[in-house]
C-alpha atoms as a PDB file:
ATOM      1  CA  UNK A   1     -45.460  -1.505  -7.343  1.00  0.00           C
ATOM      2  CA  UNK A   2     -42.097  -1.808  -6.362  1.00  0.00           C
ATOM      3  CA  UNK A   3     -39.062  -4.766  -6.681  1.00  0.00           C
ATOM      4  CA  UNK A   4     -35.895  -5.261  -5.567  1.00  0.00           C
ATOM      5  CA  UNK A   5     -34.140  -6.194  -8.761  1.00  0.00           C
ATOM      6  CA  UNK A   6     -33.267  -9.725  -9.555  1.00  0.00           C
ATOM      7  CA  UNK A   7     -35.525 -11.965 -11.864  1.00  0.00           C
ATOM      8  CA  UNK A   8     -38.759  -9.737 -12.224  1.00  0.00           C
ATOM      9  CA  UNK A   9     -41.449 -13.003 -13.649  1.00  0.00           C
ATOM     10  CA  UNK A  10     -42.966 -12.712 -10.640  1.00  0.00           C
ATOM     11  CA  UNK A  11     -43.944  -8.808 -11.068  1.00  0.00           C
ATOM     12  CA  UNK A  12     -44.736  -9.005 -14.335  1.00  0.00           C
ATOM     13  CA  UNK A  13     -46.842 -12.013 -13.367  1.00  0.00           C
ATOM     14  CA  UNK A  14     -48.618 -10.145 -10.494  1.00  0.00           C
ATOM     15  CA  UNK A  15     -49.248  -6.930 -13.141  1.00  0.00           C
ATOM     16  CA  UNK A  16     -50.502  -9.324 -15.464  1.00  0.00           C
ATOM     17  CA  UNK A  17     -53.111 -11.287 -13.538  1.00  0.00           C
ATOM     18  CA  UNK A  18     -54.520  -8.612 -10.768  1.00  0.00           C
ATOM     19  CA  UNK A  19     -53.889  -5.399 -12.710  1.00  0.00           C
ATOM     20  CA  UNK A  20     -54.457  -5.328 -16.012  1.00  0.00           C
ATOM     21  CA  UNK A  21     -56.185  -7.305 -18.731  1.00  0.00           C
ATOM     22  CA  UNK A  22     -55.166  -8.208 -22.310  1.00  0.00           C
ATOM     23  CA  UNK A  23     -55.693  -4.888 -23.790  1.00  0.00           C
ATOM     24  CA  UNK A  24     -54.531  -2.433 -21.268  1.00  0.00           C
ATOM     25  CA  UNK A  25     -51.688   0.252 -23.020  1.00  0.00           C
ATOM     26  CA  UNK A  26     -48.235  -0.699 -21.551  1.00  0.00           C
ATOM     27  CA  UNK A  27     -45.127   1.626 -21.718  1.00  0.00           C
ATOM     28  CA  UNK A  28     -41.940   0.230 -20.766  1.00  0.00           C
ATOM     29  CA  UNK A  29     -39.827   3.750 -20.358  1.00  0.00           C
ATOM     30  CA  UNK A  30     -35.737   2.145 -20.190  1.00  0.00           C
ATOM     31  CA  UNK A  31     -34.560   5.436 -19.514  1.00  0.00           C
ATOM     32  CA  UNK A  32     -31.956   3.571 -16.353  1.00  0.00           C
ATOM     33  CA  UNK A  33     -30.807   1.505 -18.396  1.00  0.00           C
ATOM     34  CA  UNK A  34     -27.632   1.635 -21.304  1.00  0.00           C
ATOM     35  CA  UNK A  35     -29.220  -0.911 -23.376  1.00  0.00           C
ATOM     36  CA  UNK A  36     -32.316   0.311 -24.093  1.00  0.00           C
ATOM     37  CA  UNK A  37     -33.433  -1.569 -27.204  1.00  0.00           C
ATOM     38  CA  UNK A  38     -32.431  -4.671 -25.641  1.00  0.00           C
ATOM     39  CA  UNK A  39     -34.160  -4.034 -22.424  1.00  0.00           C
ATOM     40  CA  UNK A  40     -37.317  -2.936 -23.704  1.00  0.00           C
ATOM     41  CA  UNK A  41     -37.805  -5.518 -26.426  1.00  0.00           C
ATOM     42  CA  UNK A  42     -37.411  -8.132 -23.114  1.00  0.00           C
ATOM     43  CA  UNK A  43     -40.144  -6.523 -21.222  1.00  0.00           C
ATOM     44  CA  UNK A  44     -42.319  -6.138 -24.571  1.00  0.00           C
ATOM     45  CA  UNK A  45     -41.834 -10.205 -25.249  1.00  0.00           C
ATOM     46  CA  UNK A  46     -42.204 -11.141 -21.397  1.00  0.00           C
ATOM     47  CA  UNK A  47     -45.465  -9.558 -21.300  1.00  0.00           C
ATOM     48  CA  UNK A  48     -46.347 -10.519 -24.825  1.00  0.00           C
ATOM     49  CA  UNK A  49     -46.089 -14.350 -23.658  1.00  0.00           C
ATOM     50  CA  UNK A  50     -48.487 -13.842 -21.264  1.00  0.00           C
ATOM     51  CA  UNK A  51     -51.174 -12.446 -23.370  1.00  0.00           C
ATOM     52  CA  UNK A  52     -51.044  -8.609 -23.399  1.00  0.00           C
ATOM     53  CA  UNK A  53     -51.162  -7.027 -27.223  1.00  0.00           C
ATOM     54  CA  UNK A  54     -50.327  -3.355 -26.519  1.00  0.00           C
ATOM     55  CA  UNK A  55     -47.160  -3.387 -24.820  1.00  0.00           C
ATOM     56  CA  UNK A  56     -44.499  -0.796 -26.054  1.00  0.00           C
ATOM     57  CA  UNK A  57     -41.307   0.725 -24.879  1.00  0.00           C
ATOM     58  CA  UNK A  58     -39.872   4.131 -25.101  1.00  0.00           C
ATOM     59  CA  UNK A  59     -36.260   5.167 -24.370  1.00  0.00           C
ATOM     60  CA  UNK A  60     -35.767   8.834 -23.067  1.00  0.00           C
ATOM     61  CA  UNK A  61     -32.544  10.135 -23.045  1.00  0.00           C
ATOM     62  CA  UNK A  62     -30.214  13.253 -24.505  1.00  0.00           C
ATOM     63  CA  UNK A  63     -31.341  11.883 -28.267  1.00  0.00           C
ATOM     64  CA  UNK A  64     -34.938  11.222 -27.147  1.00  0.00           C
ATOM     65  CA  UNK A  65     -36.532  14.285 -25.501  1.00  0.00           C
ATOM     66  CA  UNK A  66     -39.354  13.323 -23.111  1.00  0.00           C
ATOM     67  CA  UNK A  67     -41.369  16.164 -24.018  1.00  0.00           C
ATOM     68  CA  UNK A  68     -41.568  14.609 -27.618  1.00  0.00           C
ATOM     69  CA  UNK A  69     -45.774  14.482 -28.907  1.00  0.00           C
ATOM     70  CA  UNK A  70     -45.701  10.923 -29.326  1.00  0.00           C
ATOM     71  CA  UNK A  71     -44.643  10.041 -26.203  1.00  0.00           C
ATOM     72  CA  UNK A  72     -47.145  12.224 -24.276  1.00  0.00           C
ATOM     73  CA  UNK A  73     -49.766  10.874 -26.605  1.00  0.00           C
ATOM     74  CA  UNK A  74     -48.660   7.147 -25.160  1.00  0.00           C
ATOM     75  CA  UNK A  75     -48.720   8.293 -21.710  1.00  0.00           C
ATOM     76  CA  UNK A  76     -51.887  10.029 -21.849  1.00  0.00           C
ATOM     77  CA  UNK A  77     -53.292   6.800 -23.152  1.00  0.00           C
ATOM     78  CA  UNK A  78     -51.108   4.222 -21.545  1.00  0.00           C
ATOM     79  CA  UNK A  79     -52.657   2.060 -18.333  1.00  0.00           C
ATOM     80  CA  UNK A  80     -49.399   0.644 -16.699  1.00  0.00           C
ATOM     81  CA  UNK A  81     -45.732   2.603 -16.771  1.00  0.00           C
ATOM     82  CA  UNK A  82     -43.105   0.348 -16.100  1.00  0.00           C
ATOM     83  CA  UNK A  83     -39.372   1.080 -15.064  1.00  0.00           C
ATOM     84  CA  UNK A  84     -36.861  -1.054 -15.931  1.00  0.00           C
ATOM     85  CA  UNK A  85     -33.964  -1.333 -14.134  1.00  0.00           C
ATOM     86  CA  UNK A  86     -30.171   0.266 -14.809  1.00  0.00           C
ATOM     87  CA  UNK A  87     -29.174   3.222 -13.218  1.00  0.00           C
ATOM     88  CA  UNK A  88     -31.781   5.883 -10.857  1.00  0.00           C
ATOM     89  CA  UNK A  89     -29.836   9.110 -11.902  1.00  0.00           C
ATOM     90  CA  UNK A  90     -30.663   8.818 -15.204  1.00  0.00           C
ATOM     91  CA  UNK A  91     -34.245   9.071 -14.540  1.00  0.00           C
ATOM     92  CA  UNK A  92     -33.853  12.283 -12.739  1.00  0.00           C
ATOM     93  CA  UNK A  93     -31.575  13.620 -15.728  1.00  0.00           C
ATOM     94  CA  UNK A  94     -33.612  12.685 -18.540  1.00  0.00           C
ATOM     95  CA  UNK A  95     -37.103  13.275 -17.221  1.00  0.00           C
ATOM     96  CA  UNK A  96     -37.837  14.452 -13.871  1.00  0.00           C
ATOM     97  CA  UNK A  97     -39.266  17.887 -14.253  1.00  0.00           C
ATOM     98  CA  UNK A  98     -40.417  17.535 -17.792  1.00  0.00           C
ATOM     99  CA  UNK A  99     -44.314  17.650 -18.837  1.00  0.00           C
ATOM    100  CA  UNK A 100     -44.210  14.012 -19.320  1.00  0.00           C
ATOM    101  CA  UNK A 101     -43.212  13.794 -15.580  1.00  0.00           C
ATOM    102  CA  UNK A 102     -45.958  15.858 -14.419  1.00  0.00           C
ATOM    103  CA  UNK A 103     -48.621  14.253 -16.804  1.00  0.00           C
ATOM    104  CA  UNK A 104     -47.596  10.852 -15.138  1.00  0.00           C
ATOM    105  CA  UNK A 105     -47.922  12.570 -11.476  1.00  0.00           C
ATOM    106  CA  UNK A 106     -51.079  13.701 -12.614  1.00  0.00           C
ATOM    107  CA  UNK A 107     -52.476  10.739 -14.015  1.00  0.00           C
ATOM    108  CA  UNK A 108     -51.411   8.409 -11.341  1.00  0.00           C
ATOM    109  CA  UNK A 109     -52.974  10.764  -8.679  1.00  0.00           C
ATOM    110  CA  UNK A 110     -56.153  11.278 -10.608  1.00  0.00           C
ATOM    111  CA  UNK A 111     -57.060   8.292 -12.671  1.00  0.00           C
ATOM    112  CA  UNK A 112     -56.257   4.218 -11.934  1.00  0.00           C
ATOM    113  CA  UNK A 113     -52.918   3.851 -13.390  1.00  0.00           C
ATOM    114  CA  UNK A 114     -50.498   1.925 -12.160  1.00  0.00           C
ATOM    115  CA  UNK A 115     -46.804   3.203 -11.978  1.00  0.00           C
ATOM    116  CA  UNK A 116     -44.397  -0.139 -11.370  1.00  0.00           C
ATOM    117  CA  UNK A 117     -40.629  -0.104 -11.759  1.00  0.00           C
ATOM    118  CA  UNK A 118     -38.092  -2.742 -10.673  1.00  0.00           C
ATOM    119  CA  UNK A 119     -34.377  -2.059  -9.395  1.00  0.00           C
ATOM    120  CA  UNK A 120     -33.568   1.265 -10.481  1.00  0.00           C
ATOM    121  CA  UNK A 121     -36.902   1.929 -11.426  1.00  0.00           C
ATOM    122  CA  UNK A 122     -38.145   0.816  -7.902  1.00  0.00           C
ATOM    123  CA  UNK A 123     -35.749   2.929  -6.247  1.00  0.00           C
ATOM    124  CA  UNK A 124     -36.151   6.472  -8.182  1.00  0.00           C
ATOM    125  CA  UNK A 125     -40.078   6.407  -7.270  1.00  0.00           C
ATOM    126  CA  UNK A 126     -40.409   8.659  -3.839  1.00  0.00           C
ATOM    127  CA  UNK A 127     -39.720  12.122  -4.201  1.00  0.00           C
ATOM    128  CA  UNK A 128     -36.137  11.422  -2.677  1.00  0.00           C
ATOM    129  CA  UNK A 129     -34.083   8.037  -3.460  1.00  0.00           C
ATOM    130  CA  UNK A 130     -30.475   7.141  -2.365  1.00  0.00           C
ATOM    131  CA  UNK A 131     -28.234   6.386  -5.091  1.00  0.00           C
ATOM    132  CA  UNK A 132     -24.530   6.433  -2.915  1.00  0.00           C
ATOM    133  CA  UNK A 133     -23.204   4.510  -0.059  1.00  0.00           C
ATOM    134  CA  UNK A 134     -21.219   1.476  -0.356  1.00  0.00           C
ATOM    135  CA  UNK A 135     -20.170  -1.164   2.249  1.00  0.00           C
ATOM    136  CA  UNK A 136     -19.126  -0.147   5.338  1.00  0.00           C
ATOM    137  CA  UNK A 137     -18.460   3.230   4.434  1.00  0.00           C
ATOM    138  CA  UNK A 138     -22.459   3.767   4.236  1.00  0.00           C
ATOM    139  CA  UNK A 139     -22.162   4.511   8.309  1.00  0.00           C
ATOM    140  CA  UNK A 140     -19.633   6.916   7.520  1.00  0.00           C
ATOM    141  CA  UNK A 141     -20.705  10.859   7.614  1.00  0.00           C
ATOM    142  CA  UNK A 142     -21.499  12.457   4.826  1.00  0.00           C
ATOM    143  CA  UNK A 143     -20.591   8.800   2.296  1.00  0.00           C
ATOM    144  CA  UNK A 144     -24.664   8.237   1.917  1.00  0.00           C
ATOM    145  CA  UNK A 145     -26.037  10.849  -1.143  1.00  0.00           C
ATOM    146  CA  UNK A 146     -29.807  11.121  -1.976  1.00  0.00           C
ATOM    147  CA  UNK A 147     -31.598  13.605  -3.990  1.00  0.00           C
ATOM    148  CA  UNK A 148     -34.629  14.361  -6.046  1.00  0.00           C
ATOM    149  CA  UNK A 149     -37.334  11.105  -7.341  1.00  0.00           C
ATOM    150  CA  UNK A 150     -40.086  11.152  -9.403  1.00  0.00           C
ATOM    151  CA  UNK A 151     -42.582  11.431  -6.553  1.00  0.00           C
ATOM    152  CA  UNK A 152     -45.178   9.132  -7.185  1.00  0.00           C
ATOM    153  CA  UNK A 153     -45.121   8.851  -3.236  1.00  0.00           C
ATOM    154  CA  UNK A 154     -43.760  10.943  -0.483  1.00  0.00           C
ATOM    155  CA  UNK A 155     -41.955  10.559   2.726  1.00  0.00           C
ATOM    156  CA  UNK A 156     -40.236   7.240   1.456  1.00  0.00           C
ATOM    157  CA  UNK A 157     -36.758   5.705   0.890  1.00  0.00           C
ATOM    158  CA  UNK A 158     -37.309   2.590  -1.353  1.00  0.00           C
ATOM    159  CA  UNK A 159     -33.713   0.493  -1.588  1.00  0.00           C
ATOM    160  CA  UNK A 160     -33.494  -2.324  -3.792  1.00  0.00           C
ATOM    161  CA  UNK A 161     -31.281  -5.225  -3.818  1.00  0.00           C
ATOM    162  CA  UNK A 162     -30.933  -4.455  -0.339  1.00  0.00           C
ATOM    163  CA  UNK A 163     -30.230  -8.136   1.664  1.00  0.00           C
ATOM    164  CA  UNK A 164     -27.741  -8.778  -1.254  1.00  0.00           C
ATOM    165  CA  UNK A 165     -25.754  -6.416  -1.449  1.00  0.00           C
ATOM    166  CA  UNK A 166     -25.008  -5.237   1.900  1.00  0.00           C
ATOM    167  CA  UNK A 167     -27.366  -2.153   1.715  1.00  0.00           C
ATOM    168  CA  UNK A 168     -28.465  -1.769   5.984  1.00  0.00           C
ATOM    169  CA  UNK A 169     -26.207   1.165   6.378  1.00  0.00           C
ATOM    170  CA  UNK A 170     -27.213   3.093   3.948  1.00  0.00           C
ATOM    171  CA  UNK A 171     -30.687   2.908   4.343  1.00  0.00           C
ATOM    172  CA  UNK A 172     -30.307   3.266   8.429  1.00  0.00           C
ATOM    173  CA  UNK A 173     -28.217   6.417   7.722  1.00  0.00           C
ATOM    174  CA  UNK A 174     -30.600   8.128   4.859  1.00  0.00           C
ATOM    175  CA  UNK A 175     -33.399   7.455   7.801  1.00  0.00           C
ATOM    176  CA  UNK A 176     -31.407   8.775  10.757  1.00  0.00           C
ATOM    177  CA  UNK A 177     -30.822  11.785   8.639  1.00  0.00           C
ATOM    178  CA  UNK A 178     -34.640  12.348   7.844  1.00  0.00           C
ATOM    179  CA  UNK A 179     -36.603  10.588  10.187  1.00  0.00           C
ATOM    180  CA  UNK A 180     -39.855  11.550   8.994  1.00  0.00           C
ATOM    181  CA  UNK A 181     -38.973   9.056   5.989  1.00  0.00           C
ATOM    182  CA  UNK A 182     -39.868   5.813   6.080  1.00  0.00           C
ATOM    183  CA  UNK A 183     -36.847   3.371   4.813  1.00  0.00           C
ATOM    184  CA  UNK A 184     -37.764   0.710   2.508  1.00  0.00           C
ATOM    185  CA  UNK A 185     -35.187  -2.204   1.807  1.00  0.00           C
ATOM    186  CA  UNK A 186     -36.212  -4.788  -1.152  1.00  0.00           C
ATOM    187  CA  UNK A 187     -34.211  -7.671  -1.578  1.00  0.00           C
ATOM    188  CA  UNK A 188     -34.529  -9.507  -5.105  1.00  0.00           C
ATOM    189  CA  UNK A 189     -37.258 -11.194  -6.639  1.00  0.00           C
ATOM    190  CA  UNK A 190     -39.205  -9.293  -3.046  1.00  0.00           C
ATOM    191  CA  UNK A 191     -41.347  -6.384  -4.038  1.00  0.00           C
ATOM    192  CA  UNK A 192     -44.120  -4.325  -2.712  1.00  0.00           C
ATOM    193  CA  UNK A 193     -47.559  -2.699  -3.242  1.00  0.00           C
ATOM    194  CA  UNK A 194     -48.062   0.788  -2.074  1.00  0.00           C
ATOM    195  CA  UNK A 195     -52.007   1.410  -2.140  1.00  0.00           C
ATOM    196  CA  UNK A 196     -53.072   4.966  -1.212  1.00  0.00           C
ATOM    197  CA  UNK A 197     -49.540   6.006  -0.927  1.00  0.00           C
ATOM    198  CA  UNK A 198     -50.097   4.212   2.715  1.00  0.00           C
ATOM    199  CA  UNK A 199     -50.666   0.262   2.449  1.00  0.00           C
ATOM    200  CA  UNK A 200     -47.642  -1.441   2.197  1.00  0.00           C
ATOM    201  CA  UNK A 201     -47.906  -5.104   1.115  1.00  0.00           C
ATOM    202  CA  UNK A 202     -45.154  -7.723   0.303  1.00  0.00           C
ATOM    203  CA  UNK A 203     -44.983 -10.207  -2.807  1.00  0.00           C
ATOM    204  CA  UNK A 204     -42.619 -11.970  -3.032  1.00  0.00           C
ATOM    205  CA  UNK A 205     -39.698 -15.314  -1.993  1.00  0.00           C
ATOM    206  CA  UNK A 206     -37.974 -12.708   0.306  1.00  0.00           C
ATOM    207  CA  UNK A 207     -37.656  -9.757   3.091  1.00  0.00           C
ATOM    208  CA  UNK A 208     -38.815  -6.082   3.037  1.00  0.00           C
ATOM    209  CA  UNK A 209     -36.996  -4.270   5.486  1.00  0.00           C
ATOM    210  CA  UNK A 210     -38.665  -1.313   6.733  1.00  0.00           C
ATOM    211  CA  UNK A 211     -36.936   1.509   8.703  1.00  0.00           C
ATOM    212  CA  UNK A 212     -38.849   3.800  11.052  1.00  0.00           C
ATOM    213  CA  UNK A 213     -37.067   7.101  12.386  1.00  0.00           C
ATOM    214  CA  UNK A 214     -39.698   8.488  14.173  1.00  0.00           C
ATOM    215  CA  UNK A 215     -38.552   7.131  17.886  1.00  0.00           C
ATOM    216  CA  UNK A 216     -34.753   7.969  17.589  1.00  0.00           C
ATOM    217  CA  UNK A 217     -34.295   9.819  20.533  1.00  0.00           C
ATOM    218  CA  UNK A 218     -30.262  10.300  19.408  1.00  0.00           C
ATOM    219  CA  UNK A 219     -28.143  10.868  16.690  1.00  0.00           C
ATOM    220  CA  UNK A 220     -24.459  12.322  17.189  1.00  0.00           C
ATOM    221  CA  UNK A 221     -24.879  13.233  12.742  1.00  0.00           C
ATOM    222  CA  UNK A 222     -24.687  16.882  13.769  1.00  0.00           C
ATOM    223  CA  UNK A 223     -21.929  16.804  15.780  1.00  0.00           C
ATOM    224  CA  UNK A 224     -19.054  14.758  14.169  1.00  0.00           C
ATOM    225  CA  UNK A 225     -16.808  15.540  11.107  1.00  0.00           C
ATOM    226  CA  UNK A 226     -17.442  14.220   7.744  1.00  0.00           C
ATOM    227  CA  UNK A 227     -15.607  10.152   7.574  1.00  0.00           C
ATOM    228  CA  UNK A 228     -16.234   9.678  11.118  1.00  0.00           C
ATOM    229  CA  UNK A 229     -18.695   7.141  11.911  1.00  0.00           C
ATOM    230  CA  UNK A 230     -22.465   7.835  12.930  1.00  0.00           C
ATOM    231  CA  UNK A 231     -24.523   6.650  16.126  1.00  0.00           C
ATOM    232  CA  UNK A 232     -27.957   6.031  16.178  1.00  0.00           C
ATOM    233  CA  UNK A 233     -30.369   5.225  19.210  1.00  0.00           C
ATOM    234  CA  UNK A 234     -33.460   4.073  18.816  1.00  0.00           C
ATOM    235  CA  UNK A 235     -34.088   2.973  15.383  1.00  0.00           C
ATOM    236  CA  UNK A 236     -37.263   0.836  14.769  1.00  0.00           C
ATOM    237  CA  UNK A 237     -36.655  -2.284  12.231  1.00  0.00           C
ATOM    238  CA  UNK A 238     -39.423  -4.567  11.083  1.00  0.00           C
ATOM    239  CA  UNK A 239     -39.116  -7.597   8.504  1.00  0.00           C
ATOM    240  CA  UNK A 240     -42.107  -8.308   6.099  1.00  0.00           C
ATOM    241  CA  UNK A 241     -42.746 -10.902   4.032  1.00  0.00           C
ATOM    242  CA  UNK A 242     -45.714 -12.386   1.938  1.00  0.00           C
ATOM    243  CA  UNK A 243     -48.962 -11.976   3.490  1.00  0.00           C
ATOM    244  CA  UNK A 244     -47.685  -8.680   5.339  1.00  0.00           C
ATOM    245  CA  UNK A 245     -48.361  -4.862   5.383  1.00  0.00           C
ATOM    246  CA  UNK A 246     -47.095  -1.918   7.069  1.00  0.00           C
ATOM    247  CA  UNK A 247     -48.910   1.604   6.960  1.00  0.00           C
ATOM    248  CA  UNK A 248     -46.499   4.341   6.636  1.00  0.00           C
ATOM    249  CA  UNK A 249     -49.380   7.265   8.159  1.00  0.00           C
ATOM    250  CA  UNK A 250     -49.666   4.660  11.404  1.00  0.00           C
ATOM    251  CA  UNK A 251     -46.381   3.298  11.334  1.00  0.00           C
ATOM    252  CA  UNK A 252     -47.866  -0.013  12.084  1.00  0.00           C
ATOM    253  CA  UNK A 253     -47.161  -3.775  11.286  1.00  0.00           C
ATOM    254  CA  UNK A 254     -49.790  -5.983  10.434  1.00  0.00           C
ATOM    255  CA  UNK A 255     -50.483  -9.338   9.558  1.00  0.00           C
ATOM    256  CA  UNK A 256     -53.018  -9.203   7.019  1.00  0.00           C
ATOM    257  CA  UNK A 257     -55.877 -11.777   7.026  1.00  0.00           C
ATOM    258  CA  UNK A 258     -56.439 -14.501   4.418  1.00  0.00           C
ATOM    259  CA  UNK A 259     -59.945 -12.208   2.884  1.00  0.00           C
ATOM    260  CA  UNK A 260     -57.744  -9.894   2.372  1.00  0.00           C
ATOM    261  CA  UNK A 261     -54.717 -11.911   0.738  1.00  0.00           C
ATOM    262  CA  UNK A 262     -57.174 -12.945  -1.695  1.00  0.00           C
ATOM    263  CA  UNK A 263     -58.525  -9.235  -2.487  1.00  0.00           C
ATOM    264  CA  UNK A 264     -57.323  -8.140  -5.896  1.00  0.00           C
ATOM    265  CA  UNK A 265     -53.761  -6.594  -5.698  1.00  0.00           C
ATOM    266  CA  UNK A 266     -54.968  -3.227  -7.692  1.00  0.00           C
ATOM    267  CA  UNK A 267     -53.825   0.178  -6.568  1.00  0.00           C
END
């Protein structure tokens, strides 16, 4: 589960009433974020007011190793991981690559977990995220700068805050570089569920913009200078909204039908 930043009630909401119950084990990790006491205690109270009585947070940084025991003993144990917000290179710094990483890979592939995150946390979860490109300058060679996620999914580039803050380029040009991604554009209080790493559906006031590669049939990327400006033909764009899906292995829009609105939301 996946949102674009902005006022997260409604995922926390939507975690609380179709995921889990009461009791489930949730871990707030604030890693993203530079005030992690004050971030996590948020989360911990929002969920608290809505009835859940094992909620806790951990912060994972150069102080806080991830590898500590007690946090893999909260992981093993823990039924939704939630990533707040701040900033997506963090996450790669302080624990991609660690055994915590790989025990939350393996638990989210082998058991009924759910991994949600919102801004920062929303955008570090494919195995590659974008975390430069600014303005205009995104269509600009060489100005748009991915690398390494946490790779809960594959083949994905989830922006957030996208319709806000001016975030098209940079999404068009991280697709047009890799086309066998599928771009991923969340405005604010707009998030998605990824079920089988293939059912996209929207929740959500707002617009997911979804970017397909696969039918560009030109690009001049490998033939101009770094700063000049790119060309694209033949990008695919679709707008979702509520009561939407797209399937990334299909590449296919749907409108989903009201049985299936009204299907529990668990992944």
């Amino acid at each position: 589960m996946a949102l674009g930043g902005g006022d997260d009630d409604g995922l926390i909401n939507l975690i609380r009433s179709e995921i889990c119950s009461v009791e489930s084990n949730i871990e707030v990790i604030t890693t993203a974020t530079l005030e992690p006491m004050e971030s996590g205690q948020a989360y911990k109270e929002a969920f608290e007011e809505l009835g859940c009585n094992s909620v806790r947070f951990m912060h994972i940084d150069e102080d806080n190793k991830a590898d500590s025991q007690d946090y893999i003993t909260r992981i093993e144990q823990a039924e939704v991981i939630f990533f707040t917000g701040g900033n997506q290179l963090r996450l790669k710094e302080f624990l991609s690559g660690s055994k915590l990483h790989h025990l939350m890979q393996r638990r989210f592939i082998e058991e009924e977990i759910t991994i949600a995150g919102t801004s920062a946390g929303a955008a570090a979860m494919s195995n590659r995220m974008i975390y430069e490109g600014y303005g205009s300058y995104s269509l600009m060679k060489g100005e748009v700068k991915t690398t390494d996620g946490l790779s809960f999914i594959n083949n994905v580039f989830i922006d957030t805050h996208f319709t806000e803050r001016g975030r098209f380029g940079r999404l068009a040009h991280a697709v047009s570089k890799r086309p066998e991604f599928i771009g991923i554009g969340l405005g604010e209080e707009t998030g998605i569920i990824i079920k089988h790493n293939n059912h996209i559906e929207v929740f959500g006031a707002g617009v997911v913009t979804i970017m397909d590669g696969s039918q560009v049939s030109y690009s001049n990327l490998k033939d101009v200078e770094e700063g000049d400006p790119i060309a694209i033909e033949n990008l695919t764009m679709h707008l979702l909204v509520e009561g939407h899906e797209y399937c990334i292995q299909d590449r296919a829009f749907r409108k989903l039908s009201q049985v299936k609105r009204n299907t529990s939301a668990k992944v």
